[in-house]
C-alpha atoms as a PDB file:
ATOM      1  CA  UNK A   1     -87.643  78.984 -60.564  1.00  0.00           C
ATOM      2  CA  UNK A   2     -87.195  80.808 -57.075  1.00  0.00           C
ATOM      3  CA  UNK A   3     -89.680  80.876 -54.518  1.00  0.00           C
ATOM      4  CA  UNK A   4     -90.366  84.793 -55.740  1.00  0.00           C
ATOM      5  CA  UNK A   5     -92.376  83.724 -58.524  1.00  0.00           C
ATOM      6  CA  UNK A   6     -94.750  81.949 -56.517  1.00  0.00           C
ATOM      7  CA  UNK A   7     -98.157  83.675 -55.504  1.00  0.00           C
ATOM      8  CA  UNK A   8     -98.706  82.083 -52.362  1.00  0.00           C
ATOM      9  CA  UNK A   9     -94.988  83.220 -50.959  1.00  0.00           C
ATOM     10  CA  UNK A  10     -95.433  86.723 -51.271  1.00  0.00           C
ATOM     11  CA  UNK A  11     -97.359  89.551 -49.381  1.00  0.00           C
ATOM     12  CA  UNK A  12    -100.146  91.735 -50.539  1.00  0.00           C
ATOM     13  CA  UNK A  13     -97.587  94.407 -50.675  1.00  0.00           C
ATOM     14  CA  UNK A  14     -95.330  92.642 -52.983  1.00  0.00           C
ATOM     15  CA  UNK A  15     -98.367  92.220 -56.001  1.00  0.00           C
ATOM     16  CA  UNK A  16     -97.846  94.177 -58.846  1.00  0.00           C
ATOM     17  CA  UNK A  17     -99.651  94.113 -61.917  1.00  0.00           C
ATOM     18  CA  UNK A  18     -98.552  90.576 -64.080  1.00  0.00           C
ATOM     19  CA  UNK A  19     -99.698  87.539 -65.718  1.00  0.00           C
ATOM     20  CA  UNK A  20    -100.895  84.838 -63.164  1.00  0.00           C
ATOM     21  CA  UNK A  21    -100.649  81.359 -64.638  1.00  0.00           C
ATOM     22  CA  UNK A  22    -103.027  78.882 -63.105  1.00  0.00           C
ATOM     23  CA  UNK A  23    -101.854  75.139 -63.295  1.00  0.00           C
ATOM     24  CA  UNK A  24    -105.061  73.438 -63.316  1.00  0.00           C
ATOM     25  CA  UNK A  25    -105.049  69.901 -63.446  1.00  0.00           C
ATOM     26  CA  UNK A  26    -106.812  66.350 -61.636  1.00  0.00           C
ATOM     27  CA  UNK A  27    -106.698  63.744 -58.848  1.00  0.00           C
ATOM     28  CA  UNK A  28    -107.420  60.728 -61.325  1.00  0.00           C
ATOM     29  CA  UNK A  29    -106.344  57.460 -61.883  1.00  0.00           C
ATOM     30  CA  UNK A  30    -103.447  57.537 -64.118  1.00  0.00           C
ATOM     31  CA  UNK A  31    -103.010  53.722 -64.910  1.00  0.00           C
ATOM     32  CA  UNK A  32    -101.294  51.270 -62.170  1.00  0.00           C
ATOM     33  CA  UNK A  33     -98.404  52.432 -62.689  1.00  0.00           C
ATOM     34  CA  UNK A  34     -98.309  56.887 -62.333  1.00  0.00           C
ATOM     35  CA  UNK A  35     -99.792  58.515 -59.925  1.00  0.00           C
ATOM     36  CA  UNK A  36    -102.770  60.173 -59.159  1.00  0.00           C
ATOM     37  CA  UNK A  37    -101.626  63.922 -59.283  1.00  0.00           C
ATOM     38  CA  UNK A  38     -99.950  63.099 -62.680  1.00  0.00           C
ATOM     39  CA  UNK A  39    -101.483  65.950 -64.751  1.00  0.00           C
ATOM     40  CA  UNK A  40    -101.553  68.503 -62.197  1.00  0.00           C
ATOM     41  CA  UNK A  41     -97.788  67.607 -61.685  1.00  0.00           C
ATOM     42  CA  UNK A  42     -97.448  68.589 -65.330  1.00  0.00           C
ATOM     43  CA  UNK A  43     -99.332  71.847 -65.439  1.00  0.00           C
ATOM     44  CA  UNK A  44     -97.670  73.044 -62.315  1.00  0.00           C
ATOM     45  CA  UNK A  45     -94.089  72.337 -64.343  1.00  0.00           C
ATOM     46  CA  UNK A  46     -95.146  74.099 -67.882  1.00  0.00           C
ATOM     47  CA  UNK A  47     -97.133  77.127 -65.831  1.00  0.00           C
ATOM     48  CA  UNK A  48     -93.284  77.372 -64.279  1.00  0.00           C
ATOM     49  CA  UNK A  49     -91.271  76.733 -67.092  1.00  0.00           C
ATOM     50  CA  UNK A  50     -93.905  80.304 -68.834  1.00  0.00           C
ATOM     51  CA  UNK A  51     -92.925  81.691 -65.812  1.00  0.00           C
ATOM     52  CA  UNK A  52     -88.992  81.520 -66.009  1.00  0.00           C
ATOM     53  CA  UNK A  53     -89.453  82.971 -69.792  1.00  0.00           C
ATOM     54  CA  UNK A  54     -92.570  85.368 -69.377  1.00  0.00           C
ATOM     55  CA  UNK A  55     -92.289  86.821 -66.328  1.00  0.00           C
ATOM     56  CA  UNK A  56     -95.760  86.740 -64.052  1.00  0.00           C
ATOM     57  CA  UNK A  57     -96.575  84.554 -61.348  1.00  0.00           C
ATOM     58  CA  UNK A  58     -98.054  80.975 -60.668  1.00  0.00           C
ATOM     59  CA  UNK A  59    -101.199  80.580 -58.706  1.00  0.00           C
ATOM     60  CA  UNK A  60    -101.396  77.601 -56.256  1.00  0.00           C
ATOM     61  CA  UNK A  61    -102.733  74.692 -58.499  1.00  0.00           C
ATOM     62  CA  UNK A  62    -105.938  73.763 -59.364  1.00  0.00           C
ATOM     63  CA  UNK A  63    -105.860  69.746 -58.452  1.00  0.00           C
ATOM     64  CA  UNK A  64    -109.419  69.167 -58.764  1.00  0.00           C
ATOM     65  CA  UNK A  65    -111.133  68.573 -61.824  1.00  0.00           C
ATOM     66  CA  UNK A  66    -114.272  67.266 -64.632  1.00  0.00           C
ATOM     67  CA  UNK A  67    -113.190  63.859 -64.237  1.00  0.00           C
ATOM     68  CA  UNK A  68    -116.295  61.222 -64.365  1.00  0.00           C
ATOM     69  CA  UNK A  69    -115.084  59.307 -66.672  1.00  0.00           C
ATOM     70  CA  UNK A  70    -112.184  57.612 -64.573  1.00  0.00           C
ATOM     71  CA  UNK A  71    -114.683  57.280 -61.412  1.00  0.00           C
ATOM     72  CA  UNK A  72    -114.709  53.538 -61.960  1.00  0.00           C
ATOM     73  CA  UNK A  73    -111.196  53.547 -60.578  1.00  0.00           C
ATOM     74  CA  UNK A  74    -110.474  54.233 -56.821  1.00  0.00           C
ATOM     75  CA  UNK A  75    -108.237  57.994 -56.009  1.00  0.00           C
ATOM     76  CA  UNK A  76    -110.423  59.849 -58.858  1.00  0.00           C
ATOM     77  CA  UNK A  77    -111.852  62.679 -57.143  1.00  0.00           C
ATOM     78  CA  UNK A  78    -113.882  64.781 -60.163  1.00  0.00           C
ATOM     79  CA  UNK A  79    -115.779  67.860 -59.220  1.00  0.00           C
ATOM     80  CA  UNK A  80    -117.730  68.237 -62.216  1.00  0.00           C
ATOM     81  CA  UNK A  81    -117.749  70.437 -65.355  1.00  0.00           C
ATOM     82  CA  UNK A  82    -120.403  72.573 -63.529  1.00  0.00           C
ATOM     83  CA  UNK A  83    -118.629  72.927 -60.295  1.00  0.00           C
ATOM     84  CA  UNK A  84    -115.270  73.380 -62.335  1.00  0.00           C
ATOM     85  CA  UNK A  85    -116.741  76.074 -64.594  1.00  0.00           C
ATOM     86  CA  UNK A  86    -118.171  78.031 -61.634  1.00  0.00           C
ATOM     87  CA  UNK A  87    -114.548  77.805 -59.565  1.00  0.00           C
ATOM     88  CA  UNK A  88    -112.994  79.220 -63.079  1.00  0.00           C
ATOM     89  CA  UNK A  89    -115.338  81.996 -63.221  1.00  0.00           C
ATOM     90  CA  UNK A  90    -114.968  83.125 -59.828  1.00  0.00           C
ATOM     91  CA  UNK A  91    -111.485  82.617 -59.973  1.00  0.00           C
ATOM     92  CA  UNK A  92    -111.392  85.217 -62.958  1.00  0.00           C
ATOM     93  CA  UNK A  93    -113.514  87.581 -61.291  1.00  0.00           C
ATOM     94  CA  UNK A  94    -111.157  87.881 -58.081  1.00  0.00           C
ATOM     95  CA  UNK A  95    -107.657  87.787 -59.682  1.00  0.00           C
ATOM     96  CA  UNK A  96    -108.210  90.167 -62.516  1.00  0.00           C
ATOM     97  CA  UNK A  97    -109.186  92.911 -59.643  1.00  0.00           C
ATOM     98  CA  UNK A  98    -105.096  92.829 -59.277  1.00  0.00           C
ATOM     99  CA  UNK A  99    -103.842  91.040 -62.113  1.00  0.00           C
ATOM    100  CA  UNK A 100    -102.672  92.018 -65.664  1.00  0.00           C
ATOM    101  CA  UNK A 101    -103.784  88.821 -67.063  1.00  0.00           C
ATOM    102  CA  UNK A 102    -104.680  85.600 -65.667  1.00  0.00           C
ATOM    103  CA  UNK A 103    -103.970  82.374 -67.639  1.00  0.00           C
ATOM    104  CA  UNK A 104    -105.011  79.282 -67.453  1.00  0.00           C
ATOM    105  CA  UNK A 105    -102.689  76.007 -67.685  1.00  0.00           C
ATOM    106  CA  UNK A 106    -104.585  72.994 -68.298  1.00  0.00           C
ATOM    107  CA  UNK A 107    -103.688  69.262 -67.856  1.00  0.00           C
ATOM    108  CA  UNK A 108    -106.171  67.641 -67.850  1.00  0.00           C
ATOM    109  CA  UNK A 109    -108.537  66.856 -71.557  1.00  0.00           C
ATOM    110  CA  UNK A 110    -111.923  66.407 -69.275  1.00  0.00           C
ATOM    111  CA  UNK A 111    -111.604  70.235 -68.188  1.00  0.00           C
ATOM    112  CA  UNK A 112    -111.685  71.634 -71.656  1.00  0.00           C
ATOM    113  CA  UNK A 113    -115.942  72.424 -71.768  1.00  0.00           C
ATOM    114  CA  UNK A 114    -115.363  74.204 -68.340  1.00  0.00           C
ATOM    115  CA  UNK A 115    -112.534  76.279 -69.252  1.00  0.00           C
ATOM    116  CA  UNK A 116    -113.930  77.313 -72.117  1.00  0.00           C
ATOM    117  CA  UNK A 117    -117.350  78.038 -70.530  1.00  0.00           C
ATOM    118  CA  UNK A 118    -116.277  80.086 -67.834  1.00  0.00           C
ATOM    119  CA  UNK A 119    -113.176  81.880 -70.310  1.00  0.00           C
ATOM    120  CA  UNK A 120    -115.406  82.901 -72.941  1.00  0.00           C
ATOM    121  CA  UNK A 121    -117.740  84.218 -70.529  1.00  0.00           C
ATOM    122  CA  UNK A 122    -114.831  86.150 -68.091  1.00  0.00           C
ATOM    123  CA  UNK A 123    -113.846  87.588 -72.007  1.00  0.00           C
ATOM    124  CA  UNK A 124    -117.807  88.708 -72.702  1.00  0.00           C
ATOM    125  CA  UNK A 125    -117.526  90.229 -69.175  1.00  0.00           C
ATOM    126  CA  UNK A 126    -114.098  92.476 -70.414  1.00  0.00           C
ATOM    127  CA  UNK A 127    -111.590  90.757 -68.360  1.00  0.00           C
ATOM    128  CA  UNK A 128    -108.180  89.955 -69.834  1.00  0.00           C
ATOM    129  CA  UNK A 129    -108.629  85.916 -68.699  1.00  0.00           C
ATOM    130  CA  UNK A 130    -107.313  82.777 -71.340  1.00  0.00           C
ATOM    131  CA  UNK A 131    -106.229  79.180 -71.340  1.00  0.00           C
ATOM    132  CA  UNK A 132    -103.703  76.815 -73.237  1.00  0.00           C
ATOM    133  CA  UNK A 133    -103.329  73.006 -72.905  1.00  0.00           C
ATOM    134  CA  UNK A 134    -100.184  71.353 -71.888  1.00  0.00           C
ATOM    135  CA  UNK A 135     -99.241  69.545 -75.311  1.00  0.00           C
ATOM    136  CA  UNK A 136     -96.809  68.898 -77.722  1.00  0.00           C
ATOM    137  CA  UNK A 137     -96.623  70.634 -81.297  1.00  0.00           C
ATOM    138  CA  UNK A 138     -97.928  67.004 -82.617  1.00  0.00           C
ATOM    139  CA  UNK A 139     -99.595  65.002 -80.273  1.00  0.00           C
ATOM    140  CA  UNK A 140     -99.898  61.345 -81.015  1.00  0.00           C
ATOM    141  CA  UNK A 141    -103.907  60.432 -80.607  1.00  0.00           C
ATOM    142  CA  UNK A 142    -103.063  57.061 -80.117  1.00  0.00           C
ATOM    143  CA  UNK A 143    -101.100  58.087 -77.049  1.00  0.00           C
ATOM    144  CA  UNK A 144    -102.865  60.064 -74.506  1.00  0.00           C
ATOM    145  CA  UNK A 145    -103.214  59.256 -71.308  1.00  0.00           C
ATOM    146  CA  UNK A 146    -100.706  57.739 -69.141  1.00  0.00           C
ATOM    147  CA  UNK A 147     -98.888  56.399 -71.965  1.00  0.00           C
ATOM    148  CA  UNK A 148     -95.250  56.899 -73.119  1.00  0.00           C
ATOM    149  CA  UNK A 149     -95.442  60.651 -73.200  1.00  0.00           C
ATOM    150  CA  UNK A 150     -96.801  61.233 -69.604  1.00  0.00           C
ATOM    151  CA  UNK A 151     -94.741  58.361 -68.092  1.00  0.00           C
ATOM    152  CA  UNK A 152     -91.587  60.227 -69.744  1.00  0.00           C
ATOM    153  CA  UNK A 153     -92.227  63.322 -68.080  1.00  0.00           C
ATOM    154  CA  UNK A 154     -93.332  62.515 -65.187  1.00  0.00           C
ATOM    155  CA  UNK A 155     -90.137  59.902 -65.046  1.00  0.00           C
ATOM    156  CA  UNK A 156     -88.242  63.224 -65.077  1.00  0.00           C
ATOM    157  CA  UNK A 157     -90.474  65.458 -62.839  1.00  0.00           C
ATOM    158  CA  UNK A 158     -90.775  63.337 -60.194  1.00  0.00           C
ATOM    159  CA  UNK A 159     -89.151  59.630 -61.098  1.00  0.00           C
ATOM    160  CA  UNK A 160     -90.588  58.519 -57.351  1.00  0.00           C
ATOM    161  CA  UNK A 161     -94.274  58.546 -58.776  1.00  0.00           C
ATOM    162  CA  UNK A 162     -93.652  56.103 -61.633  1.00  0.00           C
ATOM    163  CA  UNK A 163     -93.699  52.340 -60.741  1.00  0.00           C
ATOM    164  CA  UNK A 164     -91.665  51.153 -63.291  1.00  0.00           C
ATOM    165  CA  UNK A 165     -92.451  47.233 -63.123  1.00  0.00           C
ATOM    166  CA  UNK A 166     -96.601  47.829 -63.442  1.00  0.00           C
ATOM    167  CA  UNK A 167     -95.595  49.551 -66.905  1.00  0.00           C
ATOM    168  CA  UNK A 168     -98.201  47.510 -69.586  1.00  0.00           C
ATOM    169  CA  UNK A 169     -99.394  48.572 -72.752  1.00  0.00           C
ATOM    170  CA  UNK A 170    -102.972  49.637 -72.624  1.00  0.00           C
ATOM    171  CA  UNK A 171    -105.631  50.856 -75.849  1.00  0.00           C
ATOM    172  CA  UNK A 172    -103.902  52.133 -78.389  1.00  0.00           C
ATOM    173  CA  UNK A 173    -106.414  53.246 -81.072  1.00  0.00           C
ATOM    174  CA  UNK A 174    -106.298  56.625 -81.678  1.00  0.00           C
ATOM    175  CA  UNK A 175    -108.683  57.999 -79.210  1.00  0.00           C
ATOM    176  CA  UNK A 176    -111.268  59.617 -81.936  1.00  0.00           C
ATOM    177  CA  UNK A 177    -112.082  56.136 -82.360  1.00  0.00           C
ATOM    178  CA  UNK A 178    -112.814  55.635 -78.646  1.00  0.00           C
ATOM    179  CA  UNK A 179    -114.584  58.841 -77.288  1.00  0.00           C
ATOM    180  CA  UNK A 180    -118.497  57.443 -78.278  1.00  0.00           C
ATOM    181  CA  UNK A 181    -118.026  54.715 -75.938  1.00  0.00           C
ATOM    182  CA  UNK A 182    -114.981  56.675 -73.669  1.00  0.00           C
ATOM    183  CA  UNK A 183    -117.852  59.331 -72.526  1.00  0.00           C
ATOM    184  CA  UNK A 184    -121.180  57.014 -72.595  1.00  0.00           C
ATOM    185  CA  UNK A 185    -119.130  54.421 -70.297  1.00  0.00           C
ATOM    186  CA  UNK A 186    -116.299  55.575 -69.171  1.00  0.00           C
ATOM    187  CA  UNK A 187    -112.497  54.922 -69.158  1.00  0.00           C
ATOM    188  CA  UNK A 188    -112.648  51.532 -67.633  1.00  0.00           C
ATOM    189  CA  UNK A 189    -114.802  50.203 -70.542  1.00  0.00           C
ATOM    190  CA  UNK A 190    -112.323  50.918 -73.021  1.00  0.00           C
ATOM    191  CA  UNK A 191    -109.107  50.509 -71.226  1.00  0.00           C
ATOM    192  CA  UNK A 192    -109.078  48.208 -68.225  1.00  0.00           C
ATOM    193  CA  UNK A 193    -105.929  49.376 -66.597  1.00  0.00           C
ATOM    194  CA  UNK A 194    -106.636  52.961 -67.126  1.00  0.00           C
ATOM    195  CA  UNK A 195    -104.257  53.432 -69.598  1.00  0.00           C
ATOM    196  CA  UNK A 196    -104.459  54.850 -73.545  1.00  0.00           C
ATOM    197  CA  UNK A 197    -101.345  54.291 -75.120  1.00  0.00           C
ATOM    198  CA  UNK A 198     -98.319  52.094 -74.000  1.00  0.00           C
ATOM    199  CA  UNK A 199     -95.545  53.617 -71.520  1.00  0.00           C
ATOM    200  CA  UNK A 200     -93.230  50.929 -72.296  1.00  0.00           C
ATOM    201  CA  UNK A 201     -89.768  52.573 -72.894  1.00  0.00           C
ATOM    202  CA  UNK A 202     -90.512  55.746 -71.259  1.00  0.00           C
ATOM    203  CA  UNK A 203     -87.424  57.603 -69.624  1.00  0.00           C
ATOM    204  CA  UNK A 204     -86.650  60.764 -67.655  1.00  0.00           C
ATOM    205  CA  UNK A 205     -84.312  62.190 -70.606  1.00  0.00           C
ATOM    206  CA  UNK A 206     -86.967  61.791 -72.750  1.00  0.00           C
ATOM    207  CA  UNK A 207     -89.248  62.876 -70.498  1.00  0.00           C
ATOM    208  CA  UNK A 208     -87.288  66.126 -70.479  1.00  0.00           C
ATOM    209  CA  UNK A 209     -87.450  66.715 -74.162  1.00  0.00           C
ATOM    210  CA  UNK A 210     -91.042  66.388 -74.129  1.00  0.00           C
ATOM    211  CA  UNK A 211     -91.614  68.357 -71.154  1.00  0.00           C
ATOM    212  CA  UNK A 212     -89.126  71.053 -72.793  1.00  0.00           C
ATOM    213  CA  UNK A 213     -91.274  70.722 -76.047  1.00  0.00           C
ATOM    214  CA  UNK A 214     -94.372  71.443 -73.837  1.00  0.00           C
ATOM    215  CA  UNK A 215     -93.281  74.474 -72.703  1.00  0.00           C
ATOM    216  CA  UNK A 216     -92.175  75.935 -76.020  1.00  0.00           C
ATOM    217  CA  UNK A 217     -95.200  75.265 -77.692  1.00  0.00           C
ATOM    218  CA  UNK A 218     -97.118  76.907 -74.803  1.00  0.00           C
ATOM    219  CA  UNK A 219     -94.879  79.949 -74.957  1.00  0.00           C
ATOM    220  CA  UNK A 220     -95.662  80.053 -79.219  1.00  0.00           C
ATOM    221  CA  UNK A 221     -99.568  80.119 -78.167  1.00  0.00           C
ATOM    222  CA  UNK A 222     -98.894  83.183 -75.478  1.00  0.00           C
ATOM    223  CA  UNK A 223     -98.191  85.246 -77.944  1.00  0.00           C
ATOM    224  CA  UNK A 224    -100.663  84.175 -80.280  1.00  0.00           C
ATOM    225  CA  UNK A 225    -104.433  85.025 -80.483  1.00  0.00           C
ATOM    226  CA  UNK A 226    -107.022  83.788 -78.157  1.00  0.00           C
ATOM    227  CA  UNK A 227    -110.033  81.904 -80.358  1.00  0.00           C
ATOM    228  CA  UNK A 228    -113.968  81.748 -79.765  1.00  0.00           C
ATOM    229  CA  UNK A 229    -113.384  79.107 -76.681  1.00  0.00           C
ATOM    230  CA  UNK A 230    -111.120  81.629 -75.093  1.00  0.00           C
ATOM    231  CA  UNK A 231    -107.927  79.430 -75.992  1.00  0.00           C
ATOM    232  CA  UNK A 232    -104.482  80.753 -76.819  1.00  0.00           C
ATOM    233  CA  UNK A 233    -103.686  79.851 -80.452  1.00  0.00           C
ATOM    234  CA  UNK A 234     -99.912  79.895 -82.024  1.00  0.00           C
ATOM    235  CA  UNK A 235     -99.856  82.760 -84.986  1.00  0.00           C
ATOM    236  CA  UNK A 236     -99.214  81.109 -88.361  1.00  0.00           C
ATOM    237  CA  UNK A 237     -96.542  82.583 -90.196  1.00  0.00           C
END
């Protein structure tokens, strides 16, 4: 993707009417082996990869999020779902005085009562505003966070932020099984290292699949429907 398609490179004059993508991810602890800026790296590389297909442009990222539950562990910086849903809602507001449409990109699970806070209420307010998560068609529930699917694409993204020889298996119960005690107590109580799956065996070509997977299943949801919680939804045919 060129330079062009970035917001903060161009000049007021240069703004016409599109879609603005929003990556908007975290600065949280992503096991001892990824790094902290893991799913903001991610949004930031499916917002682009809309981009090169859609058109529109991609906002600066978003690398603050509703995080609490990995405080235990030092890096995590978490703003809060209040804080969060208040920067999404002003966010709205401004860009959709220029913008076609402004979607969010979101990599991060914790951000999800936020987003759809502040989208359904930027929608009740008439503003063209949405958000899709950064997933595969069929996620694995036993494998989602910092486990073999994020270690694979962040092993191709940016193969510098993944220390290959702290790679461990962490939980791996499917994580409907852990949220009770995940959001009473936090990540550390269920998963010591930080880590809900097992990134054993990730690679960068793998990583590229997924990452490619990612991106077509976020294009499907563009141009689907947008549900009660102001989230994209793929059309059934």
């Amino acid at each position: 993707m060129s330079g062009d398609d970035e917001l903060a490179t161009r000049t007021w004059p240069e703004i016409e009417a599109a879609t603005v993508f929003v990556p908007l991810g975290s600065t949280e602890q992503h096991g001892p082996h990824l790094s902290l800026g893991t799913d903001t790296a991610i949004a930031v590389a499916v917002a682009r990869g809309l981009v090169a297909v859609h058109g529109g442009l991609v906002a600066p990222e978003i690398a603050y999020g509703s995080s609490g539950e990995h405080e235990d562990f030092p890096g995590t910086v978490s703003i809060g779902a209040e804080a969060l849903e208040l920067l999404i809602t002003e966010f709205g507001r401004s860009a959709m005085r220029w913008a076609a449409r402004v979607v969010f990109v979101n990599g991060h699970g914790g951000n999800v009562g936020a987003l759809a806070a502040a989208v359904t209420r930027l929608r009740r307010e008439g503003r063209d505003v949405a958000w899709l998560p950064c997933g595969t068609a069929a996620p694995d529930p036993a494998d989602t966070h910092a486990g073999r699917i994020e270690t694979s694409v962040m092993a191709h993204l940016r193969p510098g932020d993944v220390r290959p020889d702290r790679m461990a298996a962490g939980e791996t119960r499917p994580l409907d099984e852990l949220l009770g005690v995940l959001r009473v107590a936090g990540m550390r109580a269920v998963a010591p290292t930080g880590v809900l799956g097992d990134p054993r065996g990730a690679t960068a070509a793998s990583g590229e699949v997924i990452l490619a997977e990612m991106i077509a299943t976020a294009r499907a949801r563009l141009e689907g429907t947008v549900d009660r919680y102001g989230c994209l939804q793929k059309v059934l045919t």
